[in-house]
Protein backbone atom coordinates (compact mmCIF):
# COMPACT_ATOMS: atom_id res chain seq x y z
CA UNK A 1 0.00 0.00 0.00
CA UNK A 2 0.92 3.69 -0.67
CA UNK A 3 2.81 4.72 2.61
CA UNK A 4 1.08 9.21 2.42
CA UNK A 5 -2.63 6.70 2.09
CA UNK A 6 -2.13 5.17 4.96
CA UNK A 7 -0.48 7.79 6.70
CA UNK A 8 -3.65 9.49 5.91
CA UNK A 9 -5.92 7.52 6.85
CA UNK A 10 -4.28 7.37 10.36
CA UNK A 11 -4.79 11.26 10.47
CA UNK A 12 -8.05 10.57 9.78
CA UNK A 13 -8.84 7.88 12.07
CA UNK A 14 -7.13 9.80 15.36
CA UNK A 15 -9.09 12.89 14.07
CA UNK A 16 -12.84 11.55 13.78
CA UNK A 17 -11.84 9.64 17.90
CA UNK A 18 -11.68 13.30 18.81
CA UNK A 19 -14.70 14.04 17.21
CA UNK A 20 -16.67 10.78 17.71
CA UNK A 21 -20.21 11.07 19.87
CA UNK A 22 -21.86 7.89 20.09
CA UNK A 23 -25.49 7.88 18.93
CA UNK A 24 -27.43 6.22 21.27
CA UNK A 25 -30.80 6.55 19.54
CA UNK A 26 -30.82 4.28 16.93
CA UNK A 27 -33.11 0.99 17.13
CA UNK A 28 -31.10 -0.80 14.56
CA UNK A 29 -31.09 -1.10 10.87
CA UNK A 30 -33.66 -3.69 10.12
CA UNK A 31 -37.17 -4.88 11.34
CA UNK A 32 -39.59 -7.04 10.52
CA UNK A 33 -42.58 -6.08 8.24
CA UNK A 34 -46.24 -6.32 9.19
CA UNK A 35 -47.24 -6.12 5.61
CA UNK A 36 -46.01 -9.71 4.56
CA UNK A 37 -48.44 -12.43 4.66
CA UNK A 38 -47.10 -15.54 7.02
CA UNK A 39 -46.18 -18.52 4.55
CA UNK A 40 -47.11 -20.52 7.14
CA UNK A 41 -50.76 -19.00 6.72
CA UNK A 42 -53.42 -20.07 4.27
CA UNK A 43 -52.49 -19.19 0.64
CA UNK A 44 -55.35 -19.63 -1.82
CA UNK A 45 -53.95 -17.97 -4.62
CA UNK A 46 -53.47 -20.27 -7.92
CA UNK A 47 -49.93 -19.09 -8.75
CA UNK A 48 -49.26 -20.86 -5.32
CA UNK A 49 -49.32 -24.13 -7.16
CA UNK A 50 -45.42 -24.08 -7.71
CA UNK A 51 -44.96 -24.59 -3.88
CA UNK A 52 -47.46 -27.97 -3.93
CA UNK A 53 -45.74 -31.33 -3.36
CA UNK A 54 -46.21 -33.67 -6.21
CA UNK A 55 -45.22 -37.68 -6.68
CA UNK A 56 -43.02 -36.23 -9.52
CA UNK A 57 -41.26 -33.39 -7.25
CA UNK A 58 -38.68 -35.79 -5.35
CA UNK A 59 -41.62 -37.52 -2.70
CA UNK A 60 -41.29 -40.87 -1.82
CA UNK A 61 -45.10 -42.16 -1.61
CA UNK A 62 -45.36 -44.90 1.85
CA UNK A 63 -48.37 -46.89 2.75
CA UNK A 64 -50.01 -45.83 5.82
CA UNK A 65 -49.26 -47.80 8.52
CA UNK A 66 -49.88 -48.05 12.58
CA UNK A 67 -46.87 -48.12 14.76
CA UNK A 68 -48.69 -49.57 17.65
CA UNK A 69 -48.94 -47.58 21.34
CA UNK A 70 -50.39 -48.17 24.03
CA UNK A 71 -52.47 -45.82 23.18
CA UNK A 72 -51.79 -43.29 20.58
CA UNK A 73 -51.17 -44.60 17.07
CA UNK A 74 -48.13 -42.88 14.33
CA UNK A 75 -49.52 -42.96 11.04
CA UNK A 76 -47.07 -41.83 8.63
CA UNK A 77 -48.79 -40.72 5.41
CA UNK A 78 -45.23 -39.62 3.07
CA UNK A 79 -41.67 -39.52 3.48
CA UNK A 80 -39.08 -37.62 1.09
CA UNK A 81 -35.32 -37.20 0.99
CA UNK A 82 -33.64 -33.43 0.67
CA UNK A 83 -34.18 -31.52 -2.26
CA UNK A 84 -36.38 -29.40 -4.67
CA UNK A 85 -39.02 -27.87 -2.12
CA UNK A 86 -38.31 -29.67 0.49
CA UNK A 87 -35.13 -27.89 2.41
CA UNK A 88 -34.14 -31.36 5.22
CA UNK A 89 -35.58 -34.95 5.09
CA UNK A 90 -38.84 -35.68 6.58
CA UNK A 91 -41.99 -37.16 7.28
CA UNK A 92 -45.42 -36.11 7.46
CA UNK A 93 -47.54 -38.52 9.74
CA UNK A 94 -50.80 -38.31 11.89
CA UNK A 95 -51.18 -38.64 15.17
CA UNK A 96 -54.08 -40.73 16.27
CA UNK A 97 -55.51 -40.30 20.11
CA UNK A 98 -52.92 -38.17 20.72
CA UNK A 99 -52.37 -37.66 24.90
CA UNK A 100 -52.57 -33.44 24.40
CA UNK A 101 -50.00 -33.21 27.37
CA UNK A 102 -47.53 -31.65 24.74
CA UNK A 103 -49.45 -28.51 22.84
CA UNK A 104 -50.24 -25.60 21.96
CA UNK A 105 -52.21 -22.85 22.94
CA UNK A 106 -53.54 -19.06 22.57
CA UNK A 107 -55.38 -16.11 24.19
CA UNK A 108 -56.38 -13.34 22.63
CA UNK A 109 -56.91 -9.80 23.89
CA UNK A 110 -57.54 -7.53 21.18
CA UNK A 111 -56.88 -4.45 23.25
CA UNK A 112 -53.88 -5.12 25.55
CA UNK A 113 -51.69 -8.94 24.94
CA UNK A 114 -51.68 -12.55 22.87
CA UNK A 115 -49.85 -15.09 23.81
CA UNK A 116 -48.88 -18.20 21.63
CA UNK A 117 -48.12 -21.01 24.23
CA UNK A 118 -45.74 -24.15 24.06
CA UNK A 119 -47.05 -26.19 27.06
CA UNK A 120 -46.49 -29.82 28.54
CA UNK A 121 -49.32 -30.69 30.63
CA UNK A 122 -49.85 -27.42 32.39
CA UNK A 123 -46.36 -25.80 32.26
CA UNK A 124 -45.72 -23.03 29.55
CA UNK A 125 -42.66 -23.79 28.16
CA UNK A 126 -41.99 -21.59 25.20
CA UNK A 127 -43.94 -18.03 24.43
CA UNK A 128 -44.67 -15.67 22.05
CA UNK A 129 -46.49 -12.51 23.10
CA UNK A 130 -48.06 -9.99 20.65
CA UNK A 131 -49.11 -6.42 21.14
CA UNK A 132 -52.69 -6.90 20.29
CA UNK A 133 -53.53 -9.14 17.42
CA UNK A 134 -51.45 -11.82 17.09
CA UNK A 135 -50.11 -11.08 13.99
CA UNK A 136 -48.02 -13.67 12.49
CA UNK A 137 -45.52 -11.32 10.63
CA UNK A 138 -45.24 -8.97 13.26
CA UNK A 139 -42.02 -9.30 15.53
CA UNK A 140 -43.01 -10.42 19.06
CA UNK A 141 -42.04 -10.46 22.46
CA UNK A 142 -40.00 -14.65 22.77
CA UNK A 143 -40.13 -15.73 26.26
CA UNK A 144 -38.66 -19.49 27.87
CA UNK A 145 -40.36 -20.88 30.35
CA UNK A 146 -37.26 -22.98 31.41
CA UNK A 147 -39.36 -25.02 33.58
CA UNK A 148 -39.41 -28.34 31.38
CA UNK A 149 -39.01 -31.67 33.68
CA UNK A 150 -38.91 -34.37 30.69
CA UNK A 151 -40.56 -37.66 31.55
CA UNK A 152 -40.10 -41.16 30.22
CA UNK A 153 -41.84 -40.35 26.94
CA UNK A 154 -38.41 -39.01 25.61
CA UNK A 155 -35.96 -41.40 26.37
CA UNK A 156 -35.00 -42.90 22.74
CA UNK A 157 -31.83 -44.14 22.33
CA UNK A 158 -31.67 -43.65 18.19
CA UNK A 159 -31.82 -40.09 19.12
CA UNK A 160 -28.37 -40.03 21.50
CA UNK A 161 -26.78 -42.37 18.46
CA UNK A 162 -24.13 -40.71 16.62
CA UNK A 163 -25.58 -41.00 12.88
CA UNK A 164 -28.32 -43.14 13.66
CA UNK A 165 -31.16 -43.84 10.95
CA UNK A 166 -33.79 -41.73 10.97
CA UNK A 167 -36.19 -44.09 10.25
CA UNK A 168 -34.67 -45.87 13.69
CA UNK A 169 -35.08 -42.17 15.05
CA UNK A 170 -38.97 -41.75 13.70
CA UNK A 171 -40.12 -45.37 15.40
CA UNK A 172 -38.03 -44.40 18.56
CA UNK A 173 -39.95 -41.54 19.15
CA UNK A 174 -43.46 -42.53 19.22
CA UNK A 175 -44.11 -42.53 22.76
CA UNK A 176 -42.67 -38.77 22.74
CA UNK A 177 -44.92 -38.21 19.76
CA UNK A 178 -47.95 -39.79 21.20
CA UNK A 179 -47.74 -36.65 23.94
CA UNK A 180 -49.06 -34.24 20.91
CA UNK A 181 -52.68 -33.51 20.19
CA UNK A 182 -54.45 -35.08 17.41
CA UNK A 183 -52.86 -33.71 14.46
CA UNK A 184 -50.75 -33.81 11.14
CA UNK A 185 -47.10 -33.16 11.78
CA UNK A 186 -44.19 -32.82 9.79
CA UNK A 187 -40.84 -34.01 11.38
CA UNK A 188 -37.70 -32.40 9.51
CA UNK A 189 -34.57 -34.26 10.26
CA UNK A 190 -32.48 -30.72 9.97
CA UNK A 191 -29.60 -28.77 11.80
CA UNK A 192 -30.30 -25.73 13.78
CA UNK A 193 -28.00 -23.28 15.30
CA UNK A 194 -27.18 -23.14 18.74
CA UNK A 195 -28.34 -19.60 19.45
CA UNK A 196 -31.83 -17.40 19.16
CA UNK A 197 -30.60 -15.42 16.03
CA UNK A 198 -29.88 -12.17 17.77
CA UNK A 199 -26.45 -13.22 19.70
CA UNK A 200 -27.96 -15.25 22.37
CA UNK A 201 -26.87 -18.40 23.02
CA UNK A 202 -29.77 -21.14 23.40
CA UNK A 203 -29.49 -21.75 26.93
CA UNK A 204 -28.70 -17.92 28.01
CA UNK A 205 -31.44 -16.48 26.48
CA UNK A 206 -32.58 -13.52 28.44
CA UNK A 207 -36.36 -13.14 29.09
CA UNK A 208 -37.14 -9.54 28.61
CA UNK A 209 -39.77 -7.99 27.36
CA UNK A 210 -37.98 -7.09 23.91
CA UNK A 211 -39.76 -8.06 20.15
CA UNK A 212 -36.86 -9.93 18.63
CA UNK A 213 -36.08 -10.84 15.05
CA UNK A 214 -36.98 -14.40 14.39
CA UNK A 215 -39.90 -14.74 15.79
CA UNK A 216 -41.91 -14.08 12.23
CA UNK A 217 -40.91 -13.88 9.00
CA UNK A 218 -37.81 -11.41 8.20
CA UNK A 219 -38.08 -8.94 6.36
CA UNK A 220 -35.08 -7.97 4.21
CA UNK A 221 -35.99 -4.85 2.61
CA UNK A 222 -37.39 -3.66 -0.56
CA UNK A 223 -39.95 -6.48 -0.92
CA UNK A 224 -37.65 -8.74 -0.13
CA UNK A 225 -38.50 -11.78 2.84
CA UNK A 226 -36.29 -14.36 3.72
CA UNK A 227 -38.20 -18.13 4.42
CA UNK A 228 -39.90 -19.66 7.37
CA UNK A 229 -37.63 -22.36 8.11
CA UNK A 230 -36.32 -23.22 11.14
CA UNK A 231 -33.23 -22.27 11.81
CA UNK A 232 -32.58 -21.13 15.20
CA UNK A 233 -33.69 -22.87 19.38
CA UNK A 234 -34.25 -21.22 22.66
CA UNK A 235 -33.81 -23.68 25.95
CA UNK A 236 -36.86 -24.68 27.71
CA UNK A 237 -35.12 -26.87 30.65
CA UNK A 238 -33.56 -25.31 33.59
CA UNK A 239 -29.98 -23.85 33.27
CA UNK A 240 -29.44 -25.28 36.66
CA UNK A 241 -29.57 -28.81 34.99
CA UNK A 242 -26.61 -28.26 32.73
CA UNK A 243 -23.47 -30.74 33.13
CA UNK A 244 -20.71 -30.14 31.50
CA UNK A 245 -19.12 -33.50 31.56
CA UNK A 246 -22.46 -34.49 29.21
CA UNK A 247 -21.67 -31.54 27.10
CA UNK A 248 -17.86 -32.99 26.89
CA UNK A 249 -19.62 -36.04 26.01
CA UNK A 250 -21.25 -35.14 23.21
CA UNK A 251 -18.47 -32.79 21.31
CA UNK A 252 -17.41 -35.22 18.76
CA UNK A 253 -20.83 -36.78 18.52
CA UNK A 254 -22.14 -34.43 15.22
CA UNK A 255 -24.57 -36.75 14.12
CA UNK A 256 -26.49 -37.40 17.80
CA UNK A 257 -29.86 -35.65 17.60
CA UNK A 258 -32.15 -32.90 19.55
CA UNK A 259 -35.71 -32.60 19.25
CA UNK A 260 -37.52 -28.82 18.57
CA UNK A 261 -40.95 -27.81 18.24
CA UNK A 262 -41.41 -25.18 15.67
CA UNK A 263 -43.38 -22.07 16.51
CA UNK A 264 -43.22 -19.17 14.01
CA UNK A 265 -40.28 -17.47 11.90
CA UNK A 266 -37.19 -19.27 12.22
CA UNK A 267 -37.34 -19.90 16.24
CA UNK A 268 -37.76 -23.60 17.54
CA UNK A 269 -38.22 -24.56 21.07
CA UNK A 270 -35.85 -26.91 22.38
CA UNK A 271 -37.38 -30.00 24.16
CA UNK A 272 -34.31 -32.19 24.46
CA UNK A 273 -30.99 -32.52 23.82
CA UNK A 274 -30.09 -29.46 25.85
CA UNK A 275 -26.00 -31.09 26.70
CA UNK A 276 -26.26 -31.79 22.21
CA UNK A 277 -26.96 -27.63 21.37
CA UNK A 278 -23.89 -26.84 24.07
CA UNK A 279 -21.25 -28.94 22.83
CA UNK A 280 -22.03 -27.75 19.28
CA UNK A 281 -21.84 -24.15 19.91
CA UNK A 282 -18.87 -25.10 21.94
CA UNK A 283 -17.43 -26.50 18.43
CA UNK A 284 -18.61 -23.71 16.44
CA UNK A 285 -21.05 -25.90 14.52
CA UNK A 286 -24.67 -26.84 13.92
CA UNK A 287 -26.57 -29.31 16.25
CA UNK A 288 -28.37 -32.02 14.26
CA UNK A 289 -32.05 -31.76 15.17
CA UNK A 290 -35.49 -33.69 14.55
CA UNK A 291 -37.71 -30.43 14.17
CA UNK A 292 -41.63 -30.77 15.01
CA UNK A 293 -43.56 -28.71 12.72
CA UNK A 294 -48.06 -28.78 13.28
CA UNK A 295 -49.71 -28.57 10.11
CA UNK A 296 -51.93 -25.94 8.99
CA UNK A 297 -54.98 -26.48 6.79
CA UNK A 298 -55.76 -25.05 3.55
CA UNK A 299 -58.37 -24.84 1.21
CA UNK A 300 -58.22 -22.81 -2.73
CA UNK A 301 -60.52 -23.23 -5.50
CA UNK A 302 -59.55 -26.80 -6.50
CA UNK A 303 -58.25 -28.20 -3.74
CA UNK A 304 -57.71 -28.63 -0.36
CA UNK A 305 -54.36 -29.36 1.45
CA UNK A 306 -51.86 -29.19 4.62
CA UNK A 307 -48.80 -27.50 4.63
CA UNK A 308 -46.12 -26.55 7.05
CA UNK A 309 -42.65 -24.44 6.74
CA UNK A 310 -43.88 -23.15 3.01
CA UNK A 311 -44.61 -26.82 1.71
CA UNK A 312 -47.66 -27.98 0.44
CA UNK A 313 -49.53 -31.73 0.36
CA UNK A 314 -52.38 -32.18 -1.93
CA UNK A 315 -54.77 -34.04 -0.55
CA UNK A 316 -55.22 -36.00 -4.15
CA UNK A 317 -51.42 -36.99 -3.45
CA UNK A 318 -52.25 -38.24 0.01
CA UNK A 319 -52.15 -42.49 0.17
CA UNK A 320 -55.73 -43.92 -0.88
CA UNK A 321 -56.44 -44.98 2.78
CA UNK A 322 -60.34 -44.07 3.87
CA UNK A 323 -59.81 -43.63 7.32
CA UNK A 324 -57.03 -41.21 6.81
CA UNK A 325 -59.22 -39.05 4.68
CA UNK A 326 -61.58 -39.22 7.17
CA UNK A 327 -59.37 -37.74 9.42
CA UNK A 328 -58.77 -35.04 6.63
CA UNK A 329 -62.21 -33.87 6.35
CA UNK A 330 -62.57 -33.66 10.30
CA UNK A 331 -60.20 -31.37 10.52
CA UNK A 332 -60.86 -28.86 8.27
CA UNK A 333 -64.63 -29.10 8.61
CA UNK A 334 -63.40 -27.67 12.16
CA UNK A 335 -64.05 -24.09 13.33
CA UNK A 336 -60.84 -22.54 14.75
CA UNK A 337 -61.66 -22.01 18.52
CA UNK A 338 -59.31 -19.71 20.44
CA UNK A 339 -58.69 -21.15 23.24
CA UNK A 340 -59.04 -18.98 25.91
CA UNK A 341 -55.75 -19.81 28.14
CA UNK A 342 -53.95 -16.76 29.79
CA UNK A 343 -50.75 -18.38 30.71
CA UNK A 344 -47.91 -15.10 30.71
CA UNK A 345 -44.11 -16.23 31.40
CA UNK A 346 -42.46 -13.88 34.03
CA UNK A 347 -39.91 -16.11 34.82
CA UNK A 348 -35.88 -15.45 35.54
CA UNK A 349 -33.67 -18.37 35.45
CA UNK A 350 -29.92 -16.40 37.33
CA UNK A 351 -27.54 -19.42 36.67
CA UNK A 352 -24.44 -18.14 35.23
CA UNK A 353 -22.17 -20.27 33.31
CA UNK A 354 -18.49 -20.28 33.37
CA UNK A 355 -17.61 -19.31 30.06
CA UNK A 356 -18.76 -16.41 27.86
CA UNK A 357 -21.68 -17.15 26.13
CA UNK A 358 -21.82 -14.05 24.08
CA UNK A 359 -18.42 -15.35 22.10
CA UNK A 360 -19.99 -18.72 21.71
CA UNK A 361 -23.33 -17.09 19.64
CA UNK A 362 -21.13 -14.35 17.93
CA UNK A 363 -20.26 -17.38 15.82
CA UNK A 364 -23.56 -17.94 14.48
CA UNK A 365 -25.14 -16.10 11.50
CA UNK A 366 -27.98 -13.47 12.66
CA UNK A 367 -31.50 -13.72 11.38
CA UNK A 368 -30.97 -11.46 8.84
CA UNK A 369 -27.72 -12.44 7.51
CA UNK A 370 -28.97 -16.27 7.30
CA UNK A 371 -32.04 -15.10 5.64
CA UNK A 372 -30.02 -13.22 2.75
CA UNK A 373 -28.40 -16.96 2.47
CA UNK A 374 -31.74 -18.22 2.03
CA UNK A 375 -33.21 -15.51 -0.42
CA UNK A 376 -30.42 -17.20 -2.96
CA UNK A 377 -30.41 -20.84 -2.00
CA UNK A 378 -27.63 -21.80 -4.32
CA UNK A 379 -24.99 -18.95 -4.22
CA UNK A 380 -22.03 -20.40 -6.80
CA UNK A 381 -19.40 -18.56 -9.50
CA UNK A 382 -21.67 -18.17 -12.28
CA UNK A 383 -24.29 -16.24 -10.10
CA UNK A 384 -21.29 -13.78 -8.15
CA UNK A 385 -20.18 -13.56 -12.03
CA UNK A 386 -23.42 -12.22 -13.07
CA UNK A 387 -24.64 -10.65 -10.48
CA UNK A 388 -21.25 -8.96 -9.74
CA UNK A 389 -19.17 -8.42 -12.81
CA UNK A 390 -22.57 -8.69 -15.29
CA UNK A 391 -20.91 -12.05 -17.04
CA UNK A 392 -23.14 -14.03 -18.65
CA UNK A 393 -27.06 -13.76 -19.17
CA UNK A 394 -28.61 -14.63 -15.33
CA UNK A 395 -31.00 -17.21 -17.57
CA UNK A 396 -31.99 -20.47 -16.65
CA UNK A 397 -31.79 -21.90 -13.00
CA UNK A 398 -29.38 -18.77 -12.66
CA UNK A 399 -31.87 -16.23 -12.36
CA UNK A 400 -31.73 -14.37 -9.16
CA UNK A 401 -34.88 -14.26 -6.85
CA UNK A 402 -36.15 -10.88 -7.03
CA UNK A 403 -38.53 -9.42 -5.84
CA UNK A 404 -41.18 -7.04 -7.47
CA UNK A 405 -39.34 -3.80 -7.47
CA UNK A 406 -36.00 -4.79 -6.34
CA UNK A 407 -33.13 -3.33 -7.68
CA UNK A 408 -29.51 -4.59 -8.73
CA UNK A 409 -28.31 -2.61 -5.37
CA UNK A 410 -30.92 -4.35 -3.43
CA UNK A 411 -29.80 -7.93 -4.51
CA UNK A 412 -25.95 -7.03 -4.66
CA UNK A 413 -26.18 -5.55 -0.83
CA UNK A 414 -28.25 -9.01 -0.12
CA UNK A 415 -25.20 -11.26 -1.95
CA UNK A 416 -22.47 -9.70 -0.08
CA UNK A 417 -24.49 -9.99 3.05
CA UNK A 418 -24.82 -13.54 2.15
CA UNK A 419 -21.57 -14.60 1.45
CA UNK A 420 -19.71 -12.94 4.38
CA UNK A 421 -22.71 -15.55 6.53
CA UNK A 422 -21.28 -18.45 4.88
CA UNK A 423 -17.47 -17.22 4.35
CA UNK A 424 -17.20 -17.61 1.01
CA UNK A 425 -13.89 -18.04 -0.36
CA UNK A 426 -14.86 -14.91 -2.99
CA UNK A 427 -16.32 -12.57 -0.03
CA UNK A 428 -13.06 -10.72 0.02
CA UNK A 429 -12.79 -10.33 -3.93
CA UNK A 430 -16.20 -9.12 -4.42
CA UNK A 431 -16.14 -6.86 -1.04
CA UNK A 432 -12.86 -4.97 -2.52
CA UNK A 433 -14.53 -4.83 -6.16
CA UNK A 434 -17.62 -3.20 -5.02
CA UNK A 435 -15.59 -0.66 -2.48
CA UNK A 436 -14.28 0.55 -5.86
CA UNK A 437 -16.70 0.69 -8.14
CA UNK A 438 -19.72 1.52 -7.03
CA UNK A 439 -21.17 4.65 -5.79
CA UNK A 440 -24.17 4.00 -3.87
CA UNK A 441 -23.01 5.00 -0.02
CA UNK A 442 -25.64 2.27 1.28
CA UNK A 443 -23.88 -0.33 -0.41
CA UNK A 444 -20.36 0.40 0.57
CA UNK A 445 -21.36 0.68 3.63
CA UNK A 446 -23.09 -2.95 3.62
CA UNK A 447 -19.32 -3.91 2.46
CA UNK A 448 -17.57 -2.76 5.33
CA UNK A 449 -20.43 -3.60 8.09
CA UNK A 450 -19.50 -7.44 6.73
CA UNK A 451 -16.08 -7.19 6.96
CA UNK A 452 -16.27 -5.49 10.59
CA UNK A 453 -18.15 -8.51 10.70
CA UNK A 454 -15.79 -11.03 9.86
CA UNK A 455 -13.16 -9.36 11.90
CA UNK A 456 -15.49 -9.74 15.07
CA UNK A 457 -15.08 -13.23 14.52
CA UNK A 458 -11.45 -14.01 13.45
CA UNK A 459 -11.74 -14.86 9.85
CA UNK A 460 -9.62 -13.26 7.12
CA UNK A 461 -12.12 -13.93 4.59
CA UNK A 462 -9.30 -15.89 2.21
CA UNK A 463 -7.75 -11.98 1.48
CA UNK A 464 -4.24 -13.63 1.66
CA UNK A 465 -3.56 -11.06 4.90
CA UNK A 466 -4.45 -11.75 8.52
CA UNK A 467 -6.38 -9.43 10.68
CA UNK A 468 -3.83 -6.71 10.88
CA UNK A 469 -3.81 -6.69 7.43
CA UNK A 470 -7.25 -6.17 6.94
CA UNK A 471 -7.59 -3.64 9.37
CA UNK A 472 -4.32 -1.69 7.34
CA UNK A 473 -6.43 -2.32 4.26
CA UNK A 474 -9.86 -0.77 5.75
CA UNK A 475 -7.93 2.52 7.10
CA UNK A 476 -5.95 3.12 3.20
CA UNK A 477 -9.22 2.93 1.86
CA UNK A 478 -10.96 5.38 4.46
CA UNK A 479 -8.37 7.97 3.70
CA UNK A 480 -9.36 6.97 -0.25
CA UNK A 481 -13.09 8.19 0.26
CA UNK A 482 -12.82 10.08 3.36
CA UNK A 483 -14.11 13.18 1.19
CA UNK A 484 -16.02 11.88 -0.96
CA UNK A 485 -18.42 9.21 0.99
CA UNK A 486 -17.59 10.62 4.90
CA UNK A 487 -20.42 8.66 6.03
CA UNK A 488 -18.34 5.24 4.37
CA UNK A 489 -15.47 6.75 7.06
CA UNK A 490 -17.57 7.41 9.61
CA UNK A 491 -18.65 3.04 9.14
CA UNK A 492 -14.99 2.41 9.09
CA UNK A 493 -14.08 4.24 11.77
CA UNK A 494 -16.76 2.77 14.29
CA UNK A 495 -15.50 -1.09 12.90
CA UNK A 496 -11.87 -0.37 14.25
């Protein structure tokens, strides 16, 4: 680098410390809209149909068949393997005379609070409260009741099995699954991440009364909305219960699974495998997880169907087994009663744990930056190429996603966004390209948020320099634009 630059930008640096006043009134960047309809609610538009599970689209038809209970029959009614709509593995099955001791439930006060309600028998376990209507793509208030005492139902061994089948996981965990209500269910055999999405780890999430990002469908800006899969788990035990010879235990055990129940946006409560989620964030990695997902009803013009985490089953695709459709048309001949069950968490759970938590979730991708991963699915060459250097036509299964109105800014501040989350070996390439060529401040300043970013954490981002380097690099190119793009400066200067 040119020594006067840097010498420059050093000048510049000590001069805007002097100057520097923190402003402590911003509320952050980005928020959640209230003017995006929940995937997870009923779509009966026709263009929807692209979204609809077909034999053709990857599904793997199965018989329906009892796995005998005591009491409570499984019925599972498809399975399918990764792929095409379907973002993990899975089943979708019925539960038959379902005990009800694990569910859900809701109050609604129109003028003051509503409350969505994990419970196990009568123990809330997992909350989302609402400022009035309970509006599904409205951030809301997350609360833990960490207050779950797990009973014999969830003993399974497949689960604690490092790479264990998941069909051997599915038949271990009927009894756990006979503690639902009488439902459809799909179980996703995914990963989540260890934290809440907003730099909490799972198990030290704070209860306050804060709407968080997460808890509905994010919105990324310009008409842009990332998906409603679930991504992210909160703790429901007590932190009091945590051993960390189990933790130790588990460490090099990747493939040994949790179990979540999913309740809105990308947030999953965690009902076991509390030791599993710490020894992964203690690795830096994902925990493997069987998600639980209730299924809503639907019904368009032509058909009727169930769908959960933005997937769709025809009920013409379901197995040709009368009883099951008899279950079907039970269900959705029902009228949705509220039920009327004012259960508010106010609880504080104090245990500290020896280590910082905080570094442990910095790790972890945010809700937003995970859902500009998912707004591209497939980020590869020929789509930075396009979309970056305009190479090539952006035809074919290249096109990128976007949205009614979105610009080439909006998508190019969502790509670099995107691969600084999964530390791309290009994010470094395309970060410097963009930092000299374009013009638009929000953008360049989207550049060097990421790499502040990526120096928070320790990676170097494949530059070629280590973190002194990049640090030397950000203050050459503050003293380039200082004049021209202050506020750029004024970014650079808060990073270091």
């Amino acid at each position: 680098m040119r020594l006067d630059k840097y010498i420059k930008g050093i000048i510049s640096l000590v001069k805007m410390a002097a100057e520097y006043k923190p402003d402590r009134s911003s509320t952050g960047k980005y928020k959640a809209s209230a003017g995006m309809t929940n995937k997870n609610d009923v779509n009966n538009k026709e263009d929807n149909k692209e979204n609809i599970i077909r034999r053709s689209n990857g599904i793997i038809p199965a018989e329906a068949k009892d796995i005998s209970c005591e009491d409570p029959k499984i019925h599972i009614l498809y399975k399918w393997e990764k792929g095409g709509k379907f973002f993990a593995p899975g089943v979708l099955l019925y539960v038959e005379n379902g005990k009800g001791l694990l569910h859900e439930e809701y109050y609604y006060d129109y003028e003051k609070m509503s409350f969505g309600t994990l419970m196990f028998r009568d123990t809330p376990l997992f909350q989302l409260q609402g400022r009035g209507y309970y509006c599904p793509t409205c951030e809301k208030i997350v609360k833990s009741g960490y207050d779950l005492e797990k009973t014999k139902e969830f003993s399974c061994d497949a689960i604690n099995e490092d790479g264990a089948l998941f069909e051997d996981v599915v038949e271990q965990m009927k009894p756990l699954l006979g503690l639902l209500e009488e439902d459809f269910y799909c179980l996703w055999d995914t990963k989540l991440y260890p934290t809440d999405g907003n730099g909490n780890l799972f198990w030290d999430f704070p209860n306050e009364d804060k709407a968080l990002l997460g808890s509905c469908i994010c919105y990324l800006g310009d008409g842009n909305y990332a998906s409603i899969i679930p991504h992210y788990t909160i703790g429901t035990q007590p932190k009091r219960l945590y051993n960390p010879e189990r933790a130790e235990y588990y460490r090099d055990k990747k493939g040994s699974r949790a179990i979540a129940y999913y309740m809105d946006g990308n947030l999953t409560a965690l009902i076991d495998g509390h030791h599993k989620a710490m020894a992964a964030a203690m690795e830096h990695r994902e925990v493997s997880a069987v998600v639980i997902s209730n299924c809503c009803y639907g019904e368009g013009k032509k058909e009727k169907y169930l769908s959960a985490n933005e997937v769709q089953f025809r009920l013409e695709d379901l197995p040709n087994d009368e009883p099951i459709y008899e279950w079907i048309r039970a269900r959705l001949g029902r009228k949705y009663r509220v039920k009327k069950t004012y259960k508010e968490i106010n609880v504080t759970d104090d245990t500290a744990f020896s280590f910082d938590t905080k570094e442990l979730a910095r790790q972890y991708p945010t809700v937003f930056e995970k859902g500009c991963v998912d707004y591209f699915g497939k980020i590869d060459d020929e789509l930075i190429d396009w979309l970056v250097y305009g190479k090539g036509t952006g035809t074919g299964t290249k096109i990128v996603p976007r949205a009614a109105g979105a610009s080439y800014l909006d998508d190019l501040q969502l790509l670099i966004k995107a691969l600084g989350t999964i530390r791309h070996k290009r994010f470094f390439e395309v970060a410097d390209h963009i930092l000299h060529t374009e013009v638009d401040v929000d953008t360049l300043i989207m550049c060097v948020d990421q790499i502040g970013r990526q120096l928070e954490i320790g990676d170097t981002m494949g530059s070629g320099m280590d973190i002194d380097g990049i640090k030397d690099y950000l203050i050459t190119y503050m003293a380039e634009i200082e004049d021209e793009f202050p506020a750029v400066g004024k970014e650079i200067f808060m990073i270091l």
